[in-house]
N, C-alpha and C. Protein backbone atom coordinates (compact mmCIF):
# COMPACT_ATOMS: atom_id res chain seq x y z
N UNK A 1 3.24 10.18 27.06
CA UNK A 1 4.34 9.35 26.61
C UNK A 1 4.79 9.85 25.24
N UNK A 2 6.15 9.75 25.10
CA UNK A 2 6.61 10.24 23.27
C UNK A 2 7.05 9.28 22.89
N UNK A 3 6.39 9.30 21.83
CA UNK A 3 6.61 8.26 20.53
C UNK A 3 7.76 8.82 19.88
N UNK A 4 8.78 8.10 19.34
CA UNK A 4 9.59 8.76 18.06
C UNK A 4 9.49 7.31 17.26
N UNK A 5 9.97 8.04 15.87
CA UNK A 5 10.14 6.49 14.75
C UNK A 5 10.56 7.74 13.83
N UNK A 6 12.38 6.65 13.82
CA UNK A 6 12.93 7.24 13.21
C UNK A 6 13.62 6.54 11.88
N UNK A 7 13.02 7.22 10.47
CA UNK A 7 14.08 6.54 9.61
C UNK A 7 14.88 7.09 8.85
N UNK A 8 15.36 7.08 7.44
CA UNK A 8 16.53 7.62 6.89
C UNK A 8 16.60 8.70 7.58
N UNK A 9 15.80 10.04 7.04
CA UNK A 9 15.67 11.33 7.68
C UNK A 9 14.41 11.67 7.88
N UNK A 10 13.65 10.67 8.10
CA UNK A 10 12.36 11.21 8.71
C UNK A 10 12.15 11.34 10.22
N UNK A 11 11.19 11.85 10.86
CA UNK A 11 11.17 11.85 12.12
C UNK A 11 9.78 12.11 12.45
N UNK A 12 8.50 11.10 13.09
CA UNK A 12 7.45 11.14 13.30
C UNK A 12 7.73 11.63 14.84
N UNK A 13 6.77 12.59 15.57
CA UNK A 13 6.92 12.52 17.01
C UNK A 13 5.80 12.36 17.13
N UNK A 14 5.01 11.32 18.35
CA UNK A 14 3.67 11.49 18.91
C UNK A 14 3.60 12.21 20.03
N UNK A 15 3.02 13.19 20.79
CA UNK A 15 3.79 13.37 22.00
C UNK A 15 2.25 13.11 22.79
N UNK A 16 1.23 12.82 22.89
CA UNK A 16 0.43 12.02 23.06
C UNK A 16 0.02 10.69 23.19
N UNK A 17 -0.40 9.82 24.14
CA UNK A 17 -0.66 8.37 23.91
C UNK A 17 -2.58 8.67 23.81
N UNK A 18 -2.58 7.43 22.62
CA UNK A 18 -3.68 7.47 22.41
C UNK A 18 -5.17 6.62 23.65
N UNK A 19 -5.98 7.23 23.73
CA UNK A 19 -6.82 6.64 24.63
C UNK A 19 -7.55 5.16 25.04
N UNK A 20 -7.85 5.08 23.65
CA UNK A 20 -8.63 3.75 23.47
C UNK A 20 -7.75 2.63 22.31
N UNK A 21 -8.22 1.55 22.80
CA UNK A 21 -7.37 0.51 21.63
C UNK A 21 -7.25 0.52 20.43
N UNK A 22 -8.53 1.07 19.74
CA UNK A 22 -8.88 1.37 18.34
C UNK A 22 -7.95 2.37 18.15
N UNK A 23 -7.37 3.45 18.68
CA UNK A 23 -6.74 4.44 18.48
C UNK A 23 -5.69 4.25 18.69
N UNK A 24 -4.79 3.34 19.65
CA UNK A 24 -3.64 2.91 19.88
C UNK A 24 -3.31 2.00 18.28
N UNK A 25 -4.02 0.80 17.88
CA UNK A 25 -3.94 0.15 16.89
C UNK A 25 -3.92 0.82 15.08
N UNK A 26 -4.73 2.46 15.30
CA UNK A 26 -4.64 3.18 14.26
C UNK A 26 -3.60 4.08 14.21
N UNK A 27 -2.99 4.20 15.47
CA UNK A 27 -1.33 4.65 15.49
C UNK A 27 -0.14 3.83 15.10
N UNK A 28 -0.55 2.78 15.07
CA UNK A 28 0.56 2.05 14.78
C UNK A 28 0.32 1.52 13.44
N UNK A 29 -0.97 1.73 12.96
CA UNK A 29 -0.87 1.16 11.47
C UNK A 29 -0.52 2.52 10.38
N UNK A 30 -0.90 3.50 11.04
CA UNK A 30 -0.51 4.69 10.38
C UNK A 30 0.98 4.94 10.32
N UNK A 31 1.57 4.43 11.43
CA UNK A 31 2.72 4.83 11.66
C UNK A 31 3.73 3.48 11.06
N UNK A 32 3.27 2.11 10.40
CA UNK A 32 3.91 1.51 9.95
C UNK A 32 3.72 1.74 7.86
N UNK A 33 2.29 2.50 8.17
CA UNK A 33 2.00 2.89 6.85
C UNK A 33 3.07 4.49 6.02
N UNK A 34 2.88 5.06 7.39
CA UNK A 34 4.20 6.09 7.12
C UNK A 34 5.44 5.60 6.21
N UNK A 35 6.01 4.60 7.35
CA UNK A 35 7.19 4.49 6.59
C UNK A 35 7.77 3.54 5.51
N UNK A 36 6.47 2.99 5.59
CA UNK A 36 6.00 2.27 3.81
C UNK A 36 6.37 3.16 2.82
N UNK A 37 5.23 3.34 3.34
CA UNK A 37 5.09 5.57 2.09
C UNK A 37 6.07 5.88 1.93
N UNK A 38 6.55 6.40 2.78
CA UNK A 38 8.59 7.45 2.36
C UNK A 38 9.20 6.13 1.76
N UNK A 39 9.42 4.94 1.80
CA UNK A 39 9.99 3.69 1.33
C UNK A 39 9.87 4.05 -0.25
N UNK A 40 9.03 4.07 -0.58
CA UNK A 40 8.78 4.13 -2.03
C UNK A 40 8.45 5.17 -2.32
N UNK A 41 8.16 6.28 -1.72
CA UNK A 41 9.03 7.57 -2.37
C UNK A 41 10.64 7.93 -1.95
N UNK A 42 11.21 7.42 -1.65
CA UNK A 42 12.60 7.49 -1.83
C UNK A 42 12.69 6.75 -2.84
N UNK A 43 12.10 5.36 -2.98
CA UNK A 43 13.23 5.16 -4.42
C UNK A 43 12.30 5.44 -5.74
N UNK A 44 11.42 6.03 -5.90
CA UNK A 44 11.32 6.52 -7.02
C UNK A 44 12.20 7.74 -7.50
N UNK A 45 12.23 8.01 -6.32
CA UNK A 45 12.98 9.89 -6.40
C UNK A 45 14.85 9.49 -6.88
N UNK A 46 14.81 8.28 -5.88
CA UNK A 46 16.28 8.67 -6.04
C UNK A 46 16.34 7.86 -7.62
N UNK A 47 15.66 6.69 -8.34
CA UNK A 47 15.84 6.08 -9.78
C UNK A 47 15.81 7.46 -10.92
N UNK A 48 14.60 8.29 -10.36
CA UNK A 48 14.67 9.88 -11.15
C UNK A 48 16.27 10.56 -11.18
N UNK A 49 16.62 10.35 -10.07
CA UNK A 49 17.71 11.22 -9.84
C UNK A 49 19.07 10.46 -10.66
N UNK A 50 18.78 9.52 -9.91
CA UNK A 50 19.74 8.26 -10.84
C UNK A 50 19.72 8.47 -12.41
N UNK A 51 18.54 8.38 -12.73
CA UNK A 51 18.48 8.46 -14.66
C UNK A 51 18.81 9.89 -15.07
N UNK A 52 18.51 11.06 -14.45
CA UNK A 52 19.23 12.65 -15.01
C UNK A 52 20.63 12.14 -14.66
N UNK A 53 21.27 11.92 -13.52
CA UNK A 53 22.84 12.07 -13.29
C UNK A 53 23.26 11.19 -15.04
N UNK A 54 22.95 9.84 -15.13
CA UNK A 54 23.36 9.08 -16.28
C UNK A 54 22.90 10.09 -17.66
N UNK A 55 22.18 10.51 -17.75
CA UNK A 55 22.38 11.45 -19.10
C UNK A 55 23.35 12.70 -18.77
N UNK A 56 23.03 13.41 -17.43
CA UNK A 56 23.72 14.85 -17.36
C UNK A 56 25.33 14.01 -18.01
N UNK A 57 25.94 13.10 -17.10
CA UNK A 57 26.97 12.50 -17.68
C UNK A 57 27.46 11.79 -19.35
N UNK A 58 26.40 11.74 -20.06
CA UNK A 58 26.12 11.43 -21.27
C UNK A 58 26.10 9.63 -21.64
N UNK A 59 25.57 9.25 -20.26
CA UNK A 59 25.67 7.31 -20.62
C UNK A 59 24.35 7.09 -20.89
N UNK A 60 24.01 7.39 -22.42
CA UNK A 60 22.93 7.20 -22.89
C UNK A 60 22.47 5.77 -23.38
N UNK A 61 23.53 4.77 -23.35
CA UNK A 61 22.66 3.32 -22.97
C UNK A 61 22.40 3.00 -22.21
N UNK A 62 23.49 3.24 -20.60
CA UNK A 62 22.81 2.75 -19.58
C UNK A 62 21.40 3.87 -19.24
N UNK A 63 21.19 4.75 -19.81
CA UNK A 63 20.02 5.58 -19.13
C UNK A 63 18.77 4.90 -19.54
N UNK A 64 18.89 4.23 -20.96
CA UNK A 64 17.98 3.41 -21.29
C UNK A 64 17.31 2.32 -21.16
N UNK A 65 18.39 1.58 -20.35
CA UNK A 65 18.37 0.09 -19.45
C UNK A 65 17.74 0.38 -18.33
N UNK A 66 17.81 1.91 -17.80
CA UNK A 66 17.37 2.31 -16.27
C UNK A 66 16.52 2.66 -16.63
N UNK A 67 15.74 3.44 -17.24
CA UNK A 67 14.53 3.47 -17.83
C UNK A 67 13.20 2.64 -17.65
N UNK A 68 13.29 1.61 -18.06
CA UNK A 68 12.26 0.64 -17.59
C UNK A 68 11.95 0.62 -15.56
N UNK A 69 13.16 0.85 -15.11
CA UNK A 69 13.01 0.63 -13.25
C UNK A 69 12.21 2.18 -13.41
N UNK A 70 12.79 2.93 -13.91
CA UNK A 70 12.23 4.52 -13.28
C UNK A 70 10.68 4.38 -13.62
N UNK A 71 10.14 3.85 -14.28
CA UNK A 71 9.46 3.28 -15.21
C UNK A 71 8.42 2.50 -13.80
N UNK A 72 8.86 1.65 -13.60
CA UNK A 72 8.44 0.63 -12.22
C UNK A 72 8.10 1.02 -10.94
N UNK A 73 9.12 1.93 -10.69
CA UNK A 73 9.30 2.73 -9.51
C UNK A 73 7.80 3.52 -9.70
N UNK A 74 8.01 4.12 -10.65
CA UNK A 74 6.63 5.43 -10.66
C UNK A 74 5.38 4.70 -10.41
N UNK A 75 5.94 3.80 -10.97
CA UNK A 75 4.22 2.92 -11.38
C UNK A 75 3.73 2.29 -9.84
N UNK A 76 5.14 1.69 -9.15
CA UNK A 76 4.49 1.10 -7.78
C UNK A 76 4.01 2.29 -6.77
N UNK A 77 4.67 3.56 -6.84
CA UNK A 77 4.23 4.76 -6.23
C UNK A 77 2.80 5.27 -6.38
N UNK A 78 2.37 5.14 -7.88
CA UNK A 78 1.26 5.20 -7.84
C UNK A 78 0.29 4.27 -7.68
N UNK A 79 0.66 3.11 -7.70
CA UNK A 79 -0.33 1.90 -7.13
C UNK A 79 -0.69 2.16 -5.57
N UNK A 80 0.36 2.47 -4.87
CA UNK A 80 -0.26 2.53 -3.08
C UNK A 80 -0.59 3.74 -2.95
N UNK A 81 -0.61 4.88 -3.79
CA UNK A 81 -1.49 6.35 -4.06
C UNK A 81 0.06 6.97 -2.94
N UNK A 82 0.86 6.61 -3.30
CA UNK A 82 2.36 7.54 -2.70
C UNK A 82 2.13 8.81 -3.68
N UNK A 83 1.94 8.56 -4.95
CA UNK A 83 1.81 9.84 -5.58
C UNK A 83 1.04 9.64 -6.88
N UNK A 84 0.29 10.68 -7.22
CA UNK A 84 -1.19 10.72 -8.23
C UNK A 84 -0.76 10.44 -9.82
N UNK A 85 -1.62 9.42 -10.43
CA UNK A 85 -1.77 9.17 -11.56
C UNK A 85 -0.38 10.23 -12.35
N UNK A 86 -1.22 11.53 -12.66
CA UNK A 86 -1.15 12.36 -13.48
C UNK A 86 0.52 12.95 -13.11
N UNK A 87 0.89 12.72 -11.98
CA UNK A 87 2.45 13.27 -11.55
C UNK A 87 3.04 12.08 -11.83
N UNK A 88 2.75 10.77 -12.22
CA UNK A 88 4.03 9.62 -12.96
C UNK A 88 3.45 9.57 -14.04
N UNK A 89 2.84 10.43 -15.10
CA UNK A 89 2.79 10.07 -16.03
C UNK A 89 3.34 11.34 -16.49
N UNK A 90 3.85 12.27 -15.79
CA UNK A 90 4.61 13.63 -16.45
C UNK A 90 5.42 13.03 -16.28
N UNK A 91 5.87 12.08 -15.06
CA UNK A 91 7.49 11.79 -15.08
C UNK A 91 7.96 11.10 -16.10
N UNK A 92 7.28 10.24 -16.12
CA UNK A 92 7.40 9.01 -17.39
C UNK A 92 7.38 9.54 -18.77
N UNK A 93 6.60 10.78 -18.90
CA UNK A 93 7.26 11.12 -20.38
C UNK A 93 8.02 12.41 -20.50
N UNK A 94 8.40 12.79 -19.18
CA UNK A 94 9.72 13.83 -19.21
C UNK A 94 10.78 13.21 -19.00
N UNK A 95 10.93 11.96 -18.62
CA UNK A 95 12.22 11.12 -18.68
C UNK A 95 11.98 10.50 -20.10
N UNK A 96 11.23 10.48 -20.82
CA UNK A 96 11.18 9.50 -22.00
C UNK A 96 11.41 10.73 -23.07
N UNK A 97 11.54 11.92 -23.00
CA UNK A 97 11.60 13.30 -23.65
C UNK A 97 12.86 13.98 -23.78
N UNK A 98 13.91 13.41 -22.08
CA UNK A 98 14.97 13.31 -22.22
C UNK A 98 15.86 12.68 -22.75
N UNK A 99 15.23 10.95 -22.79
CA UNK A 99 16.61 10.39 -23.52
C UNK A 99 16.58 10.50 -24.96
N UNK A 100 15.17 11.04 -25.46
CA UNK A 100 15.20 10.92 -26.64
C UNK A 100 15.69 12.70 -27.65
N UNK A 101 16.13 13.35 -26.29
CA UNK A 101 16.29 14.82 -26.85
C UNK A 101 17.75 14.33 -28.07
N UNK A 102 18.28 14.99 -29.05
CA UNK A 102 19.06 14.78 -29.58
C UNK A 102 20.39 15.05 -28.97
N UNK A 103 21.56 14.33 -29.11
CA UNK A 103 22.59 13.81 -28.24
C UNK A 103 23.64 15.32 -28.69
């Protein structure tokens, strides 16, 4: 049997059904845990992306107001281990390195 689960642009295929219940039930928690995961790495990525566009453009108050979310974002990413300690805390002070570069 094929599984698909499809979201923004992701695309899981199973092309296997699993045997036993334990394994049917760890497919589907994996596979609701999946798209948890990409959930909150999309919006950390895109608040990153969001806060360079607002400086590349030079709206250096609102980059500062957004700041605190990019800020949030990283932090909930690394709470469900979406991504490691040490990679939101480069982010967090290479965005905090940017707004403070001289204008």
């Amino acid at each position: 049997m094929l599984f698909e689960l499809k979201t923004n642009h992701y695309k899981l295929v199973t092309i296997h059904m699993p045997n036993t219940k334990s394994a049917i039930k760890a497919l589907r928690q994996s596979r609701k845990r999946r798209v948890k995961n990409l959930g909150k790495k999309d919006a950390y990525k895109s608040a990153v992306k969001e806060f360079k566009k607002l400086l590349i453009a030079g709206k250096f108050d609102e980059a500062k107001q957004l700041l605190p979310k990019v800020y949030q974002k990283l932090d909930k990413a690394t709470k469900a281990n979406v991504i490691k300690k040490n990679k939101a805390s480069r982010l967090k002070s290479k965005a905090s390195k940017m707004l403070a570069r001289p204008k």
